[in-house]
Protein backbone atom coordinates (compact mmCIF):
# COMPACT_ATOMS: atom_id res chain seq x y z
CA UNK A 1 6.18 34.02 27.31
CA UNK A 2 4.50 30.50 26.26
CA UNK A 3 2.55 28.77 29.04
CA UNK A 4 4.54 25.96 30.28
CA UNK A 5 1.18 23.93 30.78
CA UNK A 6 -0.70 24.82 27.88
CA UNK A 7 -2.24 21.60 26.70
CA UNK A 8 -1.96 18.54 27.90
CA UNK A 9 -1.61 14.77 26.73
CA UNK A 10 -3.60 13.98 23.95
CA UNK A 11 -4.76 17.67 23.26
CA UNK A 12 -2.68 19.91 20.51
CA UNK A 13 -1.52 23.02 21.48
CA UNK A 14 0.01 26.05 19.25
CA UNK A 15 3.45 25.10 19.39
CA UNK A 16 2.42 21.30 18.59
CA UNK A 17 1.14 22.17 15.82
CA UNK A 18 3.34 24.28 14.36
CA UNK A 19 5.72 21.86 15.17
CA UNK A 20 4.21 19.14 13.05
CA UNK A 21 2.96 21.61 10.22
CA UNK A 22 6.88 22.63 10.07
CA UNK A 23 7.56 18.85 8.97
CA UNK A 24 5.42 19.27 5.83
CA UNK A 25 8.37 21.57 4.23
CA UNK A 26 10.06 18.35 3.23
CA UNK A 27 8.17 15.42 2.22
CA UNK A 28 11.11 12.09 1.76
CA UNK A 29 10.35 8.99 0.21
CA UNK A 30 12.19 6.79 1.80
CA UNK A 31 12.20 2.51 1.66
CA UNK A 32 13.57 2.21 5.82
CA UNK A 33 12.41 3.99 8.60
CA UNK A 34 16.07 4.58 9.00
CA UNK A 35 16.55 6.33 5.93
CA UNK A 36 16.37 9.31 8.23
CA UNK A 37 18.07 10.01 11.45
CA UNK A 38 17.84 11.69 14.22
CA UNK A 39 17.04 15.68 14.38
CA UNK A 40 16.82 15.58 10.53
CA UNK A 41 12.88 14.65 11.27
CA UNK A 42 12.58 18.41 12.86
CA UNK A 43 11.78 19.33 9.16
CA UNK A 44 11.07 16.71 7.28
CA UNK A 45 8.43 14.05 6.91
CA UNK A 46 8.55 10.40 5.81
CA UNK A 47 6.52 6.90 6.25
CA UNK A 48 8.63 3.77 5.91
CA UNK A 49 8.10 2.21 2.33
CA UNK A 50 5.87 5.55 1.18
CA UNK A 51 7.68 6.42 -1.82
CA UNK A 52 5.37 9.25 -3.97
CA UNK A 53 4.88 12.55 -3.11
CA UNK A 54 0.91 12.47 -3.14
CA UNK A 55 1.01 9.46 -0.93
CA UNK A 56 3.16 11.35 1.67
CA UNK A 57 1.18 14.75 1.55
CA UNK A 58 -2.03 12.90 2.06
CA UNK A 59 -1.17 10.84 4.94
CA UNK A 60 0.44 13.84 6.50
CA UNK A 61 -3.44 15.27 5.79
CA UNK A 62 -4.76 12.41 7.67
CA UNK A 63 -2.27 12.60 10.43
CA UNK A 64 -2.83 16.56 10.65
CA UNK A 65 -6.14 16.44 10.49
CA UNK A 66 -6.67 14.06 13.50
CA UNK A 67 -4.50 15.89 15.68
CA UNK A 68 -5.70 19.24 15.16
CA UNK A 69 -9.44 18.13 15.17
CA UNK A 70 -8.75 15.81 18.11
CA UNK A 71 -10.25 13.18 16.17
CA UNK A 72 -7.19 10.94 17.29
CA UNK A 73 -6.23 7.31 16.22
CA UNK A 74 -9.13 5.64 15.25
CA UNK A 75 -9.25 8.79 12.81
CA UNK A 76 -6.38 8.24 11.61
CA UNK A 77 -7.02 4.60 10.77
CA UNK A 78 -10.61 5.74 8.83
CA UNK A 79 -8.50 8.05 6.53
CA UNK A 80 -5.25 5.98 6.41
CA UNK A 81 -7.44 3.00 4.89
CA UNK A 82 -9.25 5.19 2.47
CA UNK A 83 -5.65 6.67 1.54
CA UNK A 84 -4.04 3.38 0.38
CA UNK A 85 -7.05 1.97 -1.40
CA UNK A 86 -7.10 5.29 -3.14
CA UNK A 87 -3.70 5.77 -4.12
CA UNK A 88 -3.11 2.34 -4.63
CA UNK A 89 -0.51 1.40 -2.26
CA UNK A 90 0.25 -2.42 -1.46
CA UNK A 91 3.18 -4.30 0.25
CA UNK A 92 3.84 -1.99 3.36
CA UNK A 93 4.83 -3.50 6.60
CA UNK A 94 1.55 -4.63 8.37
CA UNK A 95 -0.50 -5.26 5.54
CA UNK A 96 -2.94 -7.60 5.10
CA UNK A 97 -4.25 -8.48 8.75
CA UNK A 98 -5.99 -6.75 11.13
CA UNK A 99 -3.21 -7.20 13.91
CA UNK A 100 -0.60 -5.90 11.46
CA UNK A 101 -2.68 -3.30 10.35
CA UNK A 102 -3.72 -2.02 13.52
CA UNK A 103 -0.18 -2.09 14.83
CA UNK A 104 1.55 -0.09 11.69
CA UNK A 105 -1.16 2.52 11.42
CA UNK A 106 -0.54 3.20 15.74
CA UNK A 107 3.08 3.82 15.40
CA UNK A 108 3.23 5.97 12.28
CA UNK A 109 -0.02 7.98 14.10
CA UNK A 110 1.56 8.19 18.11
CA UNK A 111 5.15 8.46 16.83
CA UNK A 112 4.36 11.70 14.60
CA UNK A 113 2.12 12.74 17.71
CA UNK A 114 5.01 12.30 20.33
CA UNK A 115 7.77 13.81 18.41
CA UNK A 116 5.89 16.86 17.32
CA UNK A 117 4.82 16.98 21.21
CA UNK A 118 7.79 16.91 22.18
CA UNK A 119 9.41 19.59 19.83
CA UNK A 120 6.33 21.87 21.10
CA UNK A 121 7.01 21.53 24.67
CA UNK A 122 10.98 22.49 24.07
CA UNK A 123 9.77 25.19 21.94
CA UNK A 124 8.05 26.41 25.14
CA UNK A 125 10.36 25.59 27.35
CA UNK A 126 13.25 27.42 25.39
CA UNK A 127 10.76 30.39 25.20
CA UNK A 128 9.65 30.26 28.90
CA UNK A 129 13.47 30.64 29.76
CA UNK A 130 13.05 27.44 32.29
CA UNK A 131 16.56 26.81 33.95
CA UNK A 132 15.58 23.39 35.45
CA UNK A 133 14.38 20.64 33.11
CA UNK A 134 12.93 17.92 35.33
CA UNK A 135 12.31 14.26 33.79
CA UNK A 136 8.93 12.44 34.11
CA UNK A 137 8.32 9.28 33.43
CA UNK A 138 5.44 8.27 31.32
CA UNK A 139 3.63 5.82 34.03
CA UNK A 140 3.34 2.47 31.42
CA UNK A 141 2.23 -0.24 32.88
CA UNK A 142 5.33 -2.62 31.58
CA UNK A 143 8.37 0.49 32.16
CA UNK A 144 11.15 0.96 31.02
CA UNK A 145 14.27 0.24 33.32
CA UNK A 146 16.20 2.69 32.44
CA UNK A 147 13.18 5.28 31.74
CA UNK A 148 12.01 4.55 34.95
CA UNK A 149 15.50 5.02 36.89
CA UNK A 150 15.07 8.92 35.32
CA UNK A 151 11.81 9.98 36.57
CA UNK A 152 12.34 12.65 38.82
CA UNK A 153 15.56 13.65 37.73
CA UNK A 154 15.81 17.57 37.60
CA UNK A 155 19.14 19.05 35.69
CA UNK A 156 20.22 22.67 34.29
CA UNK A 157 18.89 22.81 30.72
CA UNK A 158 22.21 23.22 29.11
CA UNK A 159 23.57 19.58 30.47
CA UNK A 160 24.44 17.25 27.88
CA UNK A 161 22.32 14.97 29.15
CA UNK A 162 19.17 16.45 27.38
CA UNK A 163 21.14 16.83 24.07
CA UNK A 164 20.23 12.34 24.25
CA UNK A 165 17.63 11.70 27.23
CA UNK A 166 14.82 14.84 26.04
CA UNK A 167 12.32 12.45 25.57
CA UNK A 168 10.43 10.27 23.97
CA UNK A 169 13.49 8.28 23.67
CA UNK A 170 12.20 5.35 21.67
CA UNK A 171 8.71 3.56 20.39
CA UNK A 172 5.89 3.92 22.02
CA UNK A 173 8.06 6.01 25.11
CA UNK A 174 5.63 8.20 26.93
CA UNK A 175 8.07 10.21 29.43
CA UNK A 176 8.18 13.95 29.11
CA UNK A 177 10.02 16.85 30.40
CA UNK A 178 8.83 19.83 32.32
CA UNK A 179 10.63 22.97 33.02
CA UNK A 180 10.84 24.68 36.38
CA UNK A 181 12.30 27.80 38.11
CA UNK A 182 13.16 26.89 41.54
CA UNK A 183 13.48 23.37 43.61
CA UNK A 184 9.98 23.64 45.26
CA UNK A 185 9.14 24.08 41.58
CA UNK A 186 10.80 21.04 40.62
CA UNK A 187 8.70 19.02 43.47
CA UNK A 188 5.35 20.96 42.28
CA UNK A 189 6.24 18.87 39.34
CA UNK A 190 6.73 15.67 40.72
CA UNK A 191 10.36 15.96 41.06
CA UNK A 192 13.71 15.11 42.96
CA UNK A 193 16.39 18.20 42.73
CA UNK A 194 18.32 15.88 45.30
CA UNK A 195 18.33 12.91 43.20
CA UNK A 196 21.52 11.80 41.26
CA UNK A 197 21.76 11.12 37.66
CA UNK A 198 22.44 7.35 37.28
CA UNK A 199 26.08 6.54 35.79
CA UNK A 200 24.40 4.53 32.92
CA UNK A 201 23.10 8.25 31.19
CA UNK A 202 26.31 8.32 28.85
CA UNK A 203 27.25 4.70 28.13
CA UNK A 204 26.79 3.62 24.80
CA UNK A 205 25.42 0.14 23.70
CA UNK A 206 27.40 -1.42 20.78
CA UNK A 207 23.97 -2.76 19.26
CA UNK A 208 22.01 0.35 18.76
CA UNK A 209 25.31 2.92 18.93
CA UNK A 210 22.77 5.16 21.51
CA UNK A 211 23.04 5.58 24.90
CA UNK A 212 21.48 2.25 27.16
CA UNK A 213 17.74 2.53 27.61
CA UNK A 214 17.66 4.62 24.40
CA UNK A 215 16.06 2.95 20.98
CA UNK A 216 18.07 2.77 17.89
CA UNK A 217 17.65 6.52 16.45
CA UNK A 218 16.11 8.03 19.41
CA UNK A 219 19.18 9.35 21.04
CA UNK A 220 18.33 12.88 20.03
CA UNK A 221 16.43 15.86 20.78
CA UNK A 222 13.27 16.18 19.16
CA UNK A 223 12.61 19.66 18.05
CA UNK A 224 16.00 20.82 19.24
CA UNK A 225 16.91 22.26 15.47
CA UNK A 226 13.26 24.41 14.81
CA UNK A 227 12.30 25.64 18.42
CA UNK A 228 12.74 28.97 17.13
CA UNK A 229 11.35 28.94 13.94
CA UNK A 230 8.30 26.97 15.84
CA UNK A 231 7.52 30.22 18.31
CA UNK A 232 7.82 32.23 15.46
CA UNK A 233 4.88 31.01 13.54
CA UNK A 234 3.23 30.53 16.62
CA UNK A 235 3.33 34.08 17.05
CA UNK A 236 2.40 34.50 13.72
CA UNK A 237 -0.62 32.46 13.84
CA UNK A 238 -3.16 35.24 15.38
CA UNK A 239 -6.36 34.23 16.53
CA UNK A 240 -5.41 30.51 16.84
CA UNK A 241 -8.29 29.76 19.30
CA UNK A 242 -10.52 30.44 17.09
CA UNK A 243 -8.89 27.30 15.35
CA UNK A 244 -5.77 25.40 15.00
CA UNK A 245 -6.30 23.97 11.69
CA UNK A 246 -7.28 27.34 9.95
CA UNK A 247 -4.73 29.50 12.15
CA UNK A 248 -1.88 27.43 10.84
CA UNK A 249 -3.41 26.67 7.25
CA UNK A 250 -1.90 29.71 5.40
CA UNK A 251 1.30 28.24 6.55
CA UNK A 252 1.56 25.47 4.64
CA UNK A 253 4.54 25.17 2.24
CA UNK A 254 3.32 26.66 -1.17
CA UNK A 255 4.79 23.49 -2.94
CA UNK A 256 2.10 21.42 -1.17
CA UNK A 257 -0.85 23.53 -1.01
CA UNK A 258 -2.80 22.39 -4.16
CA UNK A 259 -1.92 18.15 -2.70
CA UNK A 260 -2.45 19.15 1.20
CA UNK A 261 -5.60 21.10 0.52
CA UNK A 262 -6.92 18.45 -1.97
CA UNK A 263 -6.22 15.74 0.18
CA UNK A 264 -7.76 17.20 3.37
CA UNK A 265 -10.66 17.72 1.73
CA UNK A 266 -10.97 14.15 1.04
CA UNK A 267 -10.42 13.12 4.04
CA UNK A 268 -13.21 10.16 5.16
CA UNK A 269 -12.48 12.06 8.79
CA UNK A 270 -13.07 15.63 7.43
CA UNK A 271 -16.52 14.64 6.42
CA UNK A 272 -16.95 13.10 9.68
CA UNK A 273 -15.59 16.06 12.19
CA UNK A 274 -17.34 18.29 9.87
CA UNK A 275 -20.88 17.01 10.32
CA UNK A 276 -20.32 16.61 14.51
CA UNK A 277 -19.38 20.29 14.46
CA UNK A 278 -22.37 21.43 12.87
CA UNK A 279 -24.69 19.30 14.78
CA UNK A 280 -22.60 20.56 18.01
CA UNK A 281 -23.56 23.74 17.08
CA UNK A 282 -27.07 23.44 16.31
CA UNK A 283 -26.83 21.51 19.66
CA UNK A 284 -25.80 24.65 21.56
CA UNK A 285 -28.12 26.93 19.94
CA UNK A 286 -31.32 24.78 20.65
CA UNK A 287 -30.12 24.37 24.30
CA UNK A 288 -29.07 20.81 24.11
CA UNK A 289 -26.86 19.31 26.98
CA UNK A 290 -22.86 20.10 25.88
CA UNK A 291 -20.05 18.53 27.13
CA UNK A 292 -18.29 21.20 28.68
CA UNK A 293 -14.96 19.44 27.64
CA UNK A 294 -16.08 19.76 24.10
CA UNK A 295 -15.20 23.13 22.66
CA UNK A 296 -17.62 24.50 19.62
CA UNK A 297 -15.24 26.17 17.98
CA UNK A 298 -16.71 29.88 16.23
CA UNK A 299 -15.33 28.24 12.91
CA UNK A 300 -14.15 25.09 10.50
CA UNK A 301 -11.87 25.25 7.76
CA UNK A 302 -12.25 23.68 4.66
CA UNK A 303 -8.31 24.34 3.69
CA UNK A 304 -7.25 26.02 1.18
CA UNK A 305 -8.19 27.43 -1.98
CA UNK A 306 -5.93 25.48 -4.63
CA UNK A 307 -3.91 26.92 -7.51
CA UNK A 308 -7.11 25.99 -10.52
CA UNK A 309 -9.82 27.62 -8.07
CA UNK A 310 -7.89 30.63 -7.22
CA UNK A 311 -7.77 31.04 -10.86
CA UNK A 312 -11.71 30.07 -11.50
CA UNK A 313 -12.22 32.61 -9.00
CA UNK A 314 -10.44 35.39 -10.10
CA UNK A 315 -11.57 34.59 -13.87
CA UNK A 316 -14.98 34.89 -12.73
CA UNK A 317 -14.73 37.44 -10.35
CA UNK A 318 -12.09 39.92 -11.78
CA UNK A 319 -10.04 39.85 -8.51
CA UNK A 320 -6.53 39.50 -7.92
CA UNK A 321 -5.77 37.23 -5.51
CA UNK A 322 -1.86 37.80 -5.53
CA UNK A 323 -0.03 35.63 -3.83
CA UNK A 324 -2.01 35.09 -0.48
CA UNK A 325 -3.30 32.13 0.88
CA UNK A 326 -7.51 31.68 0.89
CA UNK A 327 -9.06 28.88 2.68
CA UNK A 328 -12.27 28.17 2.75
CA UNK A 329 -14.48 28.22 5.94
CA UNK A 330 -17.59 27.53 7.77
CA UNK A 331 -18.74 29.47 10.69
CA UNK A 332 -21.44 28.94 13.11
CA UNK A 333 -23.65 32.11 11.94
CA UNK A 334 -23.58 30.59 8.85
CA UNK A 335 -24.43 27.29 9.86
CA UNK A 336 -27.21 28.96 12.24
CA UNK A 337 -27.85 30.49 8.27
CA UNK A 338 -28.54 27.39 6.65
CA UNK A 339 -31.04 25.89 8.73
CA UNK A 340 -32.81 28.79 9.05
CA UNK A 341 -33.33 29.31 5.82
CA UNK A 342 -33.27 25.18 4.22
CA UNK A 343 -34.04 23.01 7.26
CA UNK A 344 -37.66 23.29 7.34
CA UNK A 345 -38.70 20.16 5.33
CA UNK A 346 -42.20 21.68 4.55
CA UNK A 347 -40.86 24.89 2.93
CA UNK A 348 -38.16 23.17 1.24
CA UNK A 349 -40.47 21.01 -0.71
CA UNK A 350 -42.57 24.08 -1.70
CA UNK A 351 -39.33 25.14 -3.23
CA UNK A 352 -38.66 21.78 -5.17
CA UNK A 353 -35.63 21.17 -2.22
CA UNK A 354 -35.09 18.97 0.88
CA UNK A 355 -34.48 19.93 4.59
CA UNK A 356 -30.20 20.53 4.84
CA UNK A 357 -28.94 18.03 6.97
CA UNK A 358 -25.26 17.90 8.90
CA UNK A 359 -24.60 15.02 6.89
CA UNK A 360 -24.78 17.74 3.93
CA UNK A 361 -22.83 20.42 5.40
CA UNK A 362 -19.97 17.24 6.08
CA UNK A 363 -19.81 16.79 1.96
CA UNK A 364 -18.44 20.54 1.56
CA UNK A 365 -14.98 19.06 1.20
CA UNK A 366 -16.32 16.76 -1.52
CA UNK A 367 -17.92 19.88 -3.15
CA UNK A 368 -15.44 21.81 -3.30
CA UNK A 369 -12.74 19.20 -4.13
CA UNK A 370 -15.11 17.91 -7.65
CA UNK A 371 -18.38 20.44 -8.07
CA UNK A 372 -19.96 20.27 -11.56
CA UNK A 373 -19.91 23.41 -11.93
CA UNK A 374 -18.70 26.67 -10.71
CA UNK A 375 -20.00 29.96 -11.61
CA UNK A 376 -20.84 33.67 -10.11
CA UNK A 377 -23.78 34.27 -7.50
CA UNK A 378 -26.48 37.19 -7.40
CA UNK A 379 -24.68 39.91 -5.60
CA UNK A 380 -26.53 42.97 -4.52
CA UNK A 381 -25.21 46.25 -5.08
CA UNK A 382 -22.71 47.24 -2.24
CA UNK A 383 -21.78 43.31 -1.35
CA UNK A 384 -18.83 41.11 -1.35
CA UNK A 385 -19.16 38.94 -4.20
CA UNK A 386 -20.31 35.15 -4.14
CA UNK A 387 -19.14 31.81 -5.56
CA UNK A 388 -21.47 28.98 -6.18
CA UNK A 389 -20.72 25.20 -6.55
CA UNK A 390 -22.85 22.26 -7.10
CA UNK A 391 -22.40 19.27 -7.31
CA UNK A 392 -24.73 15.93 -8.12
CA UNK A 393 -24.64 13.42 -5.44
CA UNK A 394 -27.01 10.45 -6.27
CA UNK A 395 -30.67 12.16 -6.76
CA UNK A 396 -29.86 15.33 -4.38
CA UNK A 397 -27.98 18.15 -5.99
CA UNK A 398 -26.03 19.93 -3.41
CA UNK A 399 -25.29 24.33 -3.80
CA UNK A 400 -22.90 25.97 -1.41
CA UNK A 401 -22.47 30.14 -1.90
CA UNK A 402 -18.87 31.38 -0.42
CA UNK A 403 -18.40 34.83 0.24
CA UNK A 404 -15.07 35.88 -0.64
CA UNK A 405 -13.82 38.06 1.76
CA UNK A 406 -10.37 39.78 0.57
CA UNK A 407 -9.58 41.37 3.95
CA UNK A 408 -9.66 38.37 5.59
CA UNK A 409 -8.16 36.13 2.63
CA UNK A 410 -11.24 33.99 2.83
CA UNK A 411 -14.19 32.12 0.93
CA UNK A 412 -16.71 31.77 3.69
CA UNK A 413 -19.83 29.93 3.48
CA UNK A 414 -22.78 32.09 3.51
CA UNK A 415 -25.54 29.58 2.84
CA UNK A 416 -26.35 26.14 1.34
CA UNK A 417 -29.36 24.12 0.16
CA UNK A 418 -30.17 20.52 -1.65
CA UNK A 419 -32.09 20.05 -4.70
CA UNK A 420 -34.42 17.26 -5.26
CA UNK A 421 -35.90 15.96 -8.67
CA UNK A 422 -40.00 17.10 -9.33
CA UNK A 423 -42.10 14.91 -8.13
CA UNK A 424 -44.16 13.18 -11.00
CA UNK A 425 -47.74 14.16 -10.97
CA UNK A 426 -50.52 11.92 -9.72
């Protein structure tokens, strides 16, 4: 049965994620953000005016990236800047000031956040078996009218009135619905099982053809057309807390791995969330003050192995891959691997190399995503077998080693160093 409180606002949860993951089945160009309506955004994804494939996949990377990392919307605004200028899109809606910009990058980022929130919650709510659905409103500090007359309303789940009113029900709406089993559960929650439903629930307003109070195209459940398919892979995804982003990686469509992967990878925010986990665990293991809110999570994925480096790595390894998913990882032994072993600055020189730094272990997406060259690592008899990239980057040449681990459909990072150029004699 799914924990009708797991996660809260702001914070993904299993269901959440799945929810938005699901969305990546059908990338739309579309020129409107009408072009699609209603529940057909259960399972498919779209940006007003984004019109190419790559573009799509990539700022579905950003937007994934920042939700499962908790990196949030100033994330998303890092990689959605770095997207455009990359894949050289001009002339969409907010362009070319900081006001506009600022204001088109928040509602592409909280509207994909709400909605896929929103389908997560009914996913548990469906799977909890919850015969009250109460209404909450979102608290804003300018409400909604209508939004407001709701909050506190508590109804069977199978009234029509959720099949419209299951919120968010329009831009920017912050209400939510919680499920309950009995009426003190309904005022646990905040709620009024006395309190009548207002006559205005079902009345239609000519200019947006949705019920009044509802935005144009919000009159509709979010989530109501996947809930099931959502718990599935939620069930699916074992050993989620050791991390959302790798637990639902292998369940990305396999028409978008190679573009996903790629563009995850190149993520300005990946880099970022990268190098604060590594120096959050070197933080824990030297005894440094953590924020208990913070959670170091055991591991980091890199995503997933593409369709040219699954076939670099079974031409240079002999294995057969098949047809499952491998995604690169870090984990914090290996980490706690690294700077044992290349971040003492002293012994490093000796060895013609610099101290690793978290700011190195943050380029691994860069690494993998161009290395100069890819070839087979010194395995001892009896061992799994070792890839090893490098990469120039400026004077420093950076060499990562990944295990890969069959049985767990992995490449995991098992150590990493920096060269430097000699030193010129005196």
């Amino acid at each position: 049965m799914a924990d009708p409180v797991r996660g809260s606002l702001g914070v993904p949860f299993p269901e959440q994620v799945a929810a938005l993951r699901l969305r990546l089945g059908d990338l739309v160009p579309t020129s409107r953000w009408d072009d699609i309506q209603r529940s057909a955004h259960d399972s498919s994804f779209m940006v007003a005016g984004a019109l190419k494939t790559d573009l799509l996949t990539d700022i579905f990377a950003a937007i994934d990236s920042a939700n499962v990392s908790g990196g949030g919307l100033e994330a998303f605004r890092r990689d959605w800047k770095s997207i455009v200028e990359k894949r050289g899109w001009h002339g969409w809606t907010g362009e070319g000031t900081a006001k506009g910009e600022a204001w088109r990058t928040r509602v592409v980022f909280q509207t994909n956040m709400s909605v896929s929130r929103a389908a997560g919650r009914l996913a548990q709510l469906r799977d909890g078996n919850f015969p009250i659905w109460v209404y909450l409103h979102g608290g804003s500090r300018e409400p909604r009218v209508h939004h407001l007359a709701l909050d506190g309303i508590a109804l069977p789940s199978d009234h029509p009135f959720w099949l419209k009113w299951y919120a968010p029900n329009g831009w920017g709406c912050s209400c939510r619905i919680r499920g309950a089993r009995s009426a003190a559960g309904v005022r646990r929650l905040g709620g009024d099982p006395d309190k009548k439903l207002p006559e205005f629930w079902d009345r239609i307003d000519p200019k947006t053809g949705a019920p009044v109070g509802i935005d144009k195209g919000w009159d509709y459940m979010p989530g109501g057309t996947v809930s099931q398919t959502i718990n599935e892979m939620t069930r699916k995804a074992v050993n989620w807390e050791y991390s959302l982003a790798t637990a639902y990686m292998r369940q990305v469509p396999a028409a978008h791995v190679d573009a996903f992967s790629t563009g995850y990878r190149d993520l300005p925010s990946m880099r970022t969330e990268l190098r604060r986990w590594v120096e959050r665990v070197q933080g824990a293991r030297n005894g440094a003050p953590i924020d208990p809110k913070v959670v170091v999570e055991p591991q980091k994925t890199l995503g997933l192995a593409t369709a040219p480096q699954r076939a670099e790595i079974e031409r240079l390894t002999g294995a057969d891959l098949g047809e499952a998913l491998y995604d690169f990882a870090v984990d914090r032994n290996a980490v706690r691997h690294v700077f044992d072993r290349h971040g003492n600055a002293a012994t490093e020189r000796s060895r013609g190399q610099r101290a690793v730094t978290p700011e190195d272990l943050g380029r691994l997406g860069e690494l993998l995503n161009a290395p100069d060259s890819v070839s087979l690592g010194d395995v001892r008899p009896g061992q799994l077998q070792v890839i090893r990239y490098e990469k120039q980057v400026g004077t420093d040449r950076l060499v990562a080693l990944f295990e890969l681990r069959p049985g767990r459909r992995r490449l995991s990072l098992v150590t990493m160093w920096v060269e430097v150029p000699a030193r010129p004699r005196p």
